[in-house]
Protein backbone atom coordinates (compact mmCIF):
# COMPACT_ATOMS: atom_id res chain seq x y z
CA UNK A 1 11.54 -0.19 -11.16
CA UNK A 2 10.35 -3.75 -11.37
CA UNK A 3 6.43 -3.91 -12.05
CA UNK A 4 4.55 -7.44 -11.50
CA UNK A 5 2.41 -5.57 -14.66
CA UNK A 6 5.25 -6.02 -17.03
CA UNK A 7 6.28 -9.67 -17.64
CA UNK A 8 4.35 -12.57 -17.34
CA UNK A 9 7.54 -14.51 -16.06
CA UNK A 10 6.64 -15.44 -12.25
CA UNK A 11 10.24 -15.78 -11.66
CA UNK A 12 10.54 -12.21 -11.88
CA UNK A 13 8.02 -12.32 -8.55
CA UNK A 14 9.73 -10.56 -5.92
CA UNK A 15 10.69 -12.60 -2.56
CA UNK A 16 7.52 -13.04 -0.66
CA UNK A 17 5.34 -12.45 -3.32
CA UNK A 18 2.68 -14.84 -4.13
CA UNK A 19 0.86 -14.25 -8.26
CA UNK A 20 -3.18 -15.87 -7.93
CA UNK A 21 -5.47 -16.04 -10.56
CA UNK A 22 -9.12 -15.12 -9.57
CA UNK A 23 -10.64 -13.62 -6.54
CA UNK A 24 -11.56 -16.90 -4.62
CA UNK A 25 -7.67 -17.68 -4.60
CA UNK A 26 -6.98 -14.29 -3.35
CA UNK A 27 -9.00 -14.48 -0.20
CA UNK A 28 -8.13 -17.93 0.61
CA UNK A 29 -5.05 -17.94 -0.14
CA UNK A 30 -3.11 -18.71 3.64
CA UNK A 31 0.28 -16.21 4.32
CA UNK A 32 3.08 -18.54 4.98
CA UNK A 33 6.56 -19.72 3.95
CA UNK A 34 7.81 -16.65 3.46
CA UNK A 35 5.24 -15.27 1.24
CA UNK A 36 3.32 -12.03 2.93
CA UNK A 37 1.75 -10.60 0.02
CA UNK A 38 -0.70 -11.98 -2.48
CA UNK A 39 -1.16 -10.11 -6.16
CA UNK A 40 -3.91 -11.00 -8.63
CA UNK A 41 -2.54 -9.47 -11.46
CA UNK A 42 -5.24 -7.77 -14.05
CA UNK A 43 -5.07 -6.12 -17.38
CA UNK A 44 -7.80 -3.74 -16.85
CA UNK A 45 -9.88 -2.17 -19.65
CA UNK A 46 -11.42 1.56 -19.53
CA UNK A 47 -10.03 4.79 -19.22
CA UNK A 48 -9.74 5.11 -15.42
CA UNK A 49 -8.31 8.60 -16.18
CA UNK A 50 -12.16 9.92 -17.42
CA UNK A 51 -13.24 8.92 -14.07
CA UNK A 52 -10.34 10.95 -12.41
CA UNK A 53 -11.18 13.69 -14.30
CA UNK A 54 -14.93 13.44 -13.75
CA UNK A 55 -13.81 14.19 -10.30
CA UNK A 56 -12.10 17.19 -10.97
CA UNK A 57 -9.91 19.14 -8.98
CA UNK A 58 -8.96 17.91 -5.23
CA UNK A 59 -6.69 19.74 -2.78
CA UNK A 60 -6.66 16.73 -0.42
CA UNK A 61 -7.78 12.88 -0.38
CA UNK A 62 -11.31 12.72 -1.50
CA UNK A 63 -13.19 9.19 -0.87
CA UNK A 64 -15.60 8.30 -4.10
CA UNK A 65 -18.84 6.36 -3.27
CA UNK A 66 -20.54 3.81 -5.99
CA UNK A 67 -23.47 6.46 -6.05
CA UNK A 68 -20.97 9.08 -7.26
CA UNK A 69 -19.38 7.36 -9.99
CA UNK A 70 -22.98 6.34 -11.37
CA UNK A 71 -23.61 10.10 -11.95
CA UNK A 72 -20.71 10.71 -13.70
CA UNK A 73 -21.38 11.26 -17.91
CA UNK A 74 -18.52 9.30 -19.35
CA UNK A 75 -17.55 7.71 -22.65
CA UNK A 76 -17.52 4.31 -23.45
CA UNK A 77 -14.60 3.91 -22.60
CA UNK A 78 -15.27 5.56 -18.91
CA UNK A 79 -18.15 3.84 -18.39
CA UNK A 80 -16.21 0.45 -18.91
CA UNK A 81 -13.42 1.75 -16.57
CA UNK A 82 -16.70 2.48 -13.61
CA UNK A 83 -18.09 -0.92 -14.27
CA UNK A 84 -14.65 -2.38 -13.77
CA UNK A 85 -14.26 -0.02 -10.27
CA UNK A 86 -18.52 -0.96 -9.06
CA UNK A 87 -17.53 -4.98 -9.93
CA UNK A 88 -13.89 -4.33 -7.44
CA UNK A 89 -16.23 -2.10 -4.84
CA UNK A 90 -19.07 -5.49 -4.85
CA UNK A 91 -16.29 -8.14 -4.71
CA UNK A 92 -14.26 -6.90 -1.88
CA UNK A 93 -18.25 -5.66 0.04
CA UNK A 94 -19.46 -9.22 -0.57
CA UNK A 95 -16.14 -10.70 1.32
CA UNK A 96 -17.27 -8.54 3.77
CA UNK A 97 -14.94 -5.75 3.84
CA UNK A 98 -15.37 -2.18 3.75
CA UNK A 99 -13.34 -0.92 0.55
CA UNK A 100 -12.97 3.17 0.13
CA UNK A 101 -12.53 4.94 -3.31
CA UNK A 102 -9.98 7.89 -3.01
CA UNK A 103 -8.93 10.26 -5.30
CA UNK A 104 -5.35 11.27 -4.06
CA UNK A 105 -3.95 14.21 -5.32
CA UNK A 106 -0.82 13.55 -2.41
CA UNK A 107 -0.53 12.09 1.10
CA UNK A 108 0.15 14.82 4.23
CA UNK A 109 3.57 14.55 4.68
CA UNK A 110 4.55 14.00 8.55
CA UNK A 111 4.88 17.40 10.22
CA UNK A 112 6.42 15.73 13.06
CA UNK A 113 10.07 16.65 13.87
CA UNK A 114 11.56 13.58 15.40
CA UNK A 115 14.02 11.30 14.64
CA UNK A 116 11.96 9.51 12.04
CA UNK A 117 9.60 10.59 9.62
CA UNK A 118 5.89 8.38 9.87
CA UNK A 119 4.09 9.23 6.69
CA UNK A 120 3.30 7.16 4.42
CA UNK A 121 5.91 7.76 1.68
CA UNK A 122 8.25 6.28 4.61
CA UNK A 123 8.94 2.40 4.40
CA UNK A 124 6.23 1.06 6.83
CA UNK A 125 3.97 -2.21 7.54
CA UNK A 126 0.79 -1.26 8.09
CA UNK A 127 -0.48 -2.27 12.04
CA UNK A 128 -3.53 -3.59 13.29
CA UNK A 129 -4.66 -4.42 16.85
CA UNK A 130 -6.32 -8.46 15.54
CA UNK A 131 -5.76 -10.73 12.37
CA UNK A 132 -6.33 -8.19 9.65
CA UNK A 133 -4.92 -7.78 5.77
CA UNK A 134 -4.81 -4.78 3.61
CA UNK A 135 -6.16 -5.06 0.28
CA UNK A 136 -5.71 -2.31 -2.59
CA UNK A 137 -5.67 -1.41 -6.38
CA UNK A 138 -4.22 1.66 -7.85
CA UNK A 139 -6.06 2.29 -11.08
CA UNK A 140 -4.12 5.83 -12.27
CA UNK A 141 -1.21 8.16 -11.31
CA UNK A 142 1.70 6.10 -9.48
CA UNK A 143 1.61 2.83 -7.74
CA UNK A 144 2.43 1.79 -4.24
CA UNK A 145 6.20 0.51 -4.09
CA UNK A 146 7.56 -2.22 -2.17
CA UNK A 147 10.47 -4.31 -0.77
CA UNK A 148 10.85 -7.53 0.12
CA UNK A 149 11.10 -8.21 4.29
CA UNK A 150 14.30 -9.85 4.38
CA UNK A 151 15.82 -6.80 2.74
CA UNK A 152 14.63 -3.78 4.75
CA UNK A 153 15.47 -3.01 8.33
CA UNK A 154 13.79 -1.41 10.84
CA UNK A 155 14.60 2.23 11.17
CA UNK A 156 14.94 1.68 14.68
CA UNK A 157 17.13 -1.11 15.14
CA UNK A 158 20.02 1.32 13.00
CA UNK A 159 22.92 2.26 15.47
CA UNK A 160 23.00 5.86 14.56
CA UNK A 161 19.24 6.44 14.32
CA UNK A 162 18.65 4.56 17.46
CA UNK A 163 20.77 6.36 18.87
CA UNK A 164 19.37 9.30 18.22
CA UNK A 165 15.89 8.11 19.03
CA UNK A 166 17.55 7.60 22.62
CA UNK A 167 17.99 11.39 22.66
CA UNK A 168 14.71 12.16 22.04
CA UNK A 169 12.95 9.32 24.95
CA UNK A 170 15.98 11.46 27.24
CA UNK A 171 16.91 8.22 29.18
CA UNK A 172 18.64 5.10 28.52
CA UNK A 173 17.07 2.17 26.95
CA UNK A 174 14.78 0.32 29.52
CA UNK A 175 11.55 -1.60 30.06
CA UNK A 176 9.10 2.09 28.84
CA UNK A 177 11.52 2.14 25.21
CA UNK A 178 9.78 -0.40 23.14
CA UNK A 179 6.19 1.69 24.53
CA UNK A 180 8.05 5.18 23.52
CA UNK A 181 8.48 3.16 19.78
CA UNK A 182 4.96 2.42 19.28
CA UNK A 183 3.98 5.78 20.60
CA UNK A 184 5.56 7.52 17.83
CA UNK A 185 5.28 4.66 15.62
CA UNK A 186 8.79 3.88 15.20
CA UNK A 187 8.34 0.02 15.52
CA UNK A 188 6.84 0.86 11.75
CA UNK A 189 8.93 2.16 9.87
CA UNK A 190 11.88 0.30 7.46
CA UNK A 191 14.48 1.23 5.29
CA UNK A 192 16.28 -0.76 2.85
CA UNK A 193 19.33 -2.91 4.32
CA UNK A 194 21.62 -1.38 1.46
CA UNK A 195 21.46 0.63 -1.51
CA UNK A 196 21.43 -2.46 -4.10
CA UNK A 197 18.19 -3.22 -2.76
CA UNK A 198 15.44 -2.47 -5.65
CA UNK A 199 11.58 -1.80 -4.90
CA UNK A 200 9.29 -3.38 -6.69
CA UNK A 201 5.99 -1.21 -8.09
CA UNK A 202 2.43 -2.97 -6.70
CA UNK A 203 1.77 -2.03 -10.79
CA UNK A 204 -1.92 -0.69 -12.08
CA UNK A 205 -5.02 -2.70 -12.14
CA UNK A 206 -3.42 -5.12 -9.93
CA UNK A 207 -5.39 -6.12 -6.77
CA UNK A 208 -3.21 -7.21 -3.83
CA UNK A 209 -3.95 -8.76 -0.50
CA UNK A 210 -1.21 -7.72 2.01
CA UNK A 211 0.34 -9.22 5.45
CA UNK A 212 0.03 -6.28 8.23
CA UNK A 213 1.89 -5.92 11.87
CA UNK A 214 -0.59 -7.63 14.74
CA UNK A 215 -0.03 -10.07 17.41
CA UNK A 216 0.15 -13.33 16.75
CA UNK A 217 1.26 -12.63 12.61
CA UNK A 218 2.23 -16.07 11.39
CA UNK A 219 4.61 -13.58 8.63
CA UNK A 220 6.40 -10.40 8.79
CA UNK A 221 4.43 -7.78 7.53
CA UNK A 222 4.48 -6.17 4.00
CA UNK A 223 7.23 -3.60 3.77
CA UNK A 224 5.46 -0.64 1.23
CA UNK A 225 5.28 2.65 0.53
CA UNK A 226 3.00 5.42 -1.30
CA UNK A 227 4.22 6.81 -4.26
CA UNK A 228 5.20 10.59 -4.40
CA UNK A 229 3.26 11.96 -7.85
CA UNK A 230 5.24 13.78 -10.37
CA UNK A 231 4.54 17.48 -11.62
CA UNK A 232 1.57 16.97 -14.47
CA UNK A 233 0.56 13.46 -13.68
CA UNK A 234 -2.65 12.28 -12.74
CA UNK A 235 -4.31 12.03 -9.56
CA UNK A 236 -3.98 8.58 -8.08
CA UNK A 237 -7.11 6.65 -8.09
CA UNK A 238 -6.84 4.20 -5.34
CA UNK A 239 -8.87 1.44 -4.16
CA UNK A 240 -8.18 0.17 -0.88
CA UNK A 241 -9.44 -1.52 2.59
């Protein structure tokens, strides 16, 4: 899978992708012209893996505060991978945004039985109600993965699964359908057009700045997905707001 980590050819940016180069240029950056989705791309220092470890064992999604990586004994190289994660927790607070630490050992999956699964390992823009972006940084275990607008489809809009998503509302398509879609979150949730279609990983260290679904959008929104972790890898240490 693609990584934006791996080359530092930005023709190898993926459609609607936009590379910056410092923080400032991140935030001000304007969504436009086809570009939903901003990446400053880092090469990180520290052994982000210490921290994870520091942790220690997590059943479920466990949110890290600044106070509880300062009490964490680390090496040097630790300590340089917390000074890194306290500088990201200050930049993104001082823009005036709320940024959570989690330590994700994997997501709930959807224990819903309709037509189409809502978790997050599902193909989804992320929703909000007013002008909003998502911002995030994986730092260990697997990346988010993503694929460009113009190449996914909404689950929905796919003859068969529609279809089938007209079984479940138990009437035919009228004025309540589009409400019975955001109900269940359906109007979220994408697949790729075709199978050629290749994601593209968000990459570690990286910290990205992503178009969501709300009124009024000027783009599309960012078409992602959380990574599923592998038997024996780490934890994913993810930054995000």
């Amino acid at each position: 899978m693609p990584s934006l980590s791996d080359s530092k050819d930005t023709s190898l940016t993926p459609q609607g992708v936009r590379i910056v180069h410092s923080f400032e240029e991140l935030l001000d950056t304007q969504f436009g012209n086809g570009i939903n989705a901003l990446c400053w791309k880092r090469k990180l220092s520290g052994n982000f893996d210490e921290i994870v470890s520091r942790i220690g064992e997590v059943d479920e999604i466990t949110s890290i505060d600044e106070d509880d990586l300062l009490r964490f004994d680390l090496s040097e190289a630790g300590a340089i991978a917390r000074e890194q994660l306290l500088r990201d927790f200050r930049l993104l607070s001082q823009a005036g945004l709320d940024p959570c630490l989690d330590c994700i050992p994997s997501y709930p999956r959807s224990d819903y039985t309709g037509v189409i699964p809502v978790d997050v390992y599902s193909y989804h823009a992320d929703s909000a109600n007013c002008a909003a972006d998502t911002y995030l940084c994986s730092y260990t275990g697997a990346s988010s993965e993503g694929i460009p607008y113009h190449q996914s489809i909404l689950r929905a809009e796919v003859p068969e699964i529609r279809a089938k998503i007209l079984e479940e509302y138990g009437k035919p398509e009228d004025a309540g359908f589009s409400d019975f879609l955001r109900e269940k979150f359906y109007n979220l949730h994408y697949q790729p057009i075709n199978q050629s279609v290749v994601p593209y990983s968000f990459g570690f260290g990286n910290l990205w700045r992503i178009a969501t679904d709300y009124p009024g959008s000027p783009v599309p929104p960012c078409i992602h997905r959380a990574p599923t972790t592998s038997p024996g890898q780490s934890n994913r240490l993810l930054l995000i707001c």
